[in-house]
C-alpha atoms as a PDB file:
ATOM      1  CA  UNK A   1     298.020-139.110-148.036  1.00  0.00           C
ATOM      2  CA  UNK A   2     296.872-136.226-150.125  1.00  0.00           C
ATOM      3  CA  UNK A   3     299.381-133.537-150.328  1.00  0.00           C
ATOM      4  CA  UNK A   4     296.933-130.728-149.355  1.00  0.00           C
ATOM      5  CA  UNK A   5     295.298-133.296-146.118  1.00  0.00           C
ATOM      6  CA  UNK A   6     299.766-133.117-144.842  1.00  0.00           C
ATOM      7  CA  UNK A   7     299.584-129.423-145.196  1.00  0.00           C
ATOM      8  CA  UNK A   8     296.413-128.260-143.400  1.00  0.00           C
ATOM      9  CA  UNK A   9     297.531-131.181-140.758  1.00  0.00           C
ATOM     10  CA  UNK A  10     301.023-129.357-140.385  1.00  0.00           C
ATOM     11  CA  UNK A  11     300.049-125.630-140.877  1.00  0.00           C
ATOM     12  CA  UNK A  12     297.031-126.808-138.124  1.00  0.00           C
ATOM     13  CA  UNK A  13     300.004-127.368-136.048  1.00  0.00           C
ATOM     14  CA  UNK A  14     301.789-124.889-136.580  1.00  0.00           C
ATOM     15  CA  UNK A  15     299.320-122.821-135.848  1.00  0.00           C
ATOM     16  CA  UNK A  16     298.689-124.382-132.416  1.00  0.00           C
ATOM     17  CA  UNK A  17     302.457-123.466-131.560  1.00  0.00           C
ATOM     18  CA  UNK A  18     302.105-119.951-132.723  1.00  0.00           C
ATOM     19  CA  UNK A  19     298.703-119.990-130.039  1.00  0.00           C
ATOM     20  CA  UNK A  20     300.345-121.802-127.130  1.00  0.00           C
ATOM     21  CA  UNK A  21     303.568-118.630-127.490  1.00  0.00           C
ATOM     22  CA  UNK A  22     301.106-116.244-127.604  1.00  0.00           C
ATOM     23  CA  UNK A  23     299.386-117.234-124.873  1.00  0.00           C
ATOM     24  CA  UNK A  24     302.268-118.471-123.209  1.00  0.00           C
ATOM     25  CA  UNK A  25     303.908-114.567-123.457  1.00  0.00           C
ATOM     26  CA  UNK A  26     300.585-113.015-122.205  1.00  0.00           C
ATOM     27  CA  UNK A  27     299.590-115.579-119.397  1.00  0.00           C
ATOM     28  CA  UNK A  28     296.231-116.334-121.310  1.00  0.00           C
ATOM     29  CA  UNK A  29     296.229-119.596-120.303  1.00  0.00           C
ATOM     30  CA  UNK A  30     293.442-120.234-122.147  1.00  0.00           C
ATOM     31  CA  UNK A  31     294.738-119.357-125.363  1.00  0.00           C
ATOM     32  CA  UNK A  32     297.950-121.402-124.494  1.00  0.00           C
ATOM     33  CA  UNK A  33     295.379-124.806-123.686  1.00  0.00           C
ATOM     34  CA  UNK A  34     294.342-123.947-127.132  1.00  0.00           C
ATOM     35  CA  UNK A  35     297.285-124.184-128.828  1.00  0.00           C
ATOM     36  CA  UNK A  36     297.588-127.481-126.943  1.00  0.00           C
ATOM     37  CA  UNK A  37     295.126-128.498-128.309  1.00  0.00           C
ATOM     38  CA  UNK A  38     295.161-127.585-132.112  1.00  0.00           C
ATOM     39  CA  UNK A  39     298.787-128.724-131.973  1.00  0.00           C
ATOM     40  CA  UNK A  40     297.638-132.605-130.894  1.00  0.00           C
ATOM     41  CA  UNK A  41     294.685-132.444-133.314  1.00  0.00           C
ATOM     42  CA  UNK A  42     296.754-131.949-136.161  1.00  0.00           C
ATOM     43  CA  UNK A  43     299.398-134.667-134.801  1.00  0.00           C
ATOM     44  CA  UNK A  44     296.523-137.174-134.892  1.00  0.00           C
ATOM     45  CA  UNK A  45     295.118-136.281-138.128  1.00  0.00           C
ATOM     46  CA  UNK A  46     298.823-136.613-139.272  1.00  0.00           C
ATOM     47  CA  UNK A  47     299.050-139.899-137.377  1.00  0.00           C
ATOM     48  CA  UNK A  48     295.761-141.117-139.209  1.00  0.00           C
ATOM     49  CA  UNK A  49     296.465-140.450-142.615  1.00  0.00           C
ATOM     50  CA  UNK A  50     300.054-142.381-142.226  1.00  0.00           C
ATOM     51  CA  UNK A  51     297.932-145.402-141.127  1.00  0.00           C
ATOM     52  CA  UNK A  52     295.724-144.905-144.528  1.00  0.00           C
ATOM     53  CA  UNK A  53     299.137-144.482-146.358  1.00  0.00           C
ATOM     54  CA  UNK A  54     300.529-148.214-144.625  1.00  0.00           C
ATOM     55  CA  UNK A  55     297.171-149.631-145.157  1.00  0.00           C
ATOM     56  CA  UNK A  56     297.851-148.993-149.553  1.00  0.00           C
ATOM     57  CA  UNK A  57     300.761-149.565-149.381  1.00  0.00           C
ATOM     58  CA  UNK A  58     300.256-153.567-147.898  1.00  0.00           C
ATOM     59  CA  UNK A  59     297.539-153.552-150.092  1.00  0.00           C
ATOM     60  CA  UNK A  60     299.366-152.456-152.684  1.00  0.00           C
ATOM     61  CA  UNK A  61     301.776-155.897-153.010  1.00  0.00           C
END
């Protein structure tokens, strides 16, 4: 995986947790559902790009 694809995945993230406090602290429950929902989009992107990394890696050997 890219170095830069692992950072916008994690600051993506992070960014969803900063969201969901936010809206958590101000009842804006829509602003907390999306920080939900950046958080799990960046997960899977991470979760995707570790598959690409396996996927060299066998056909690496």
């Amino acid at each position: 995986m890219a170095m830069d694809d692992k950072i916008d995945n994690k600051s993506e993230e992070l960014k969803g947790k900063a969201k969901e406090g936010v809206g958590r602290a101000t009842d804006d429950e829509e602003l907390q559902a999306e920080g939900q929902g950046d958080q799990a989009s960046g997960k899977v992107k991470q979760a995707g790009e570790k598959v690409k990394d396996a996927a060299k890696d066998v056909f690496r050997k």
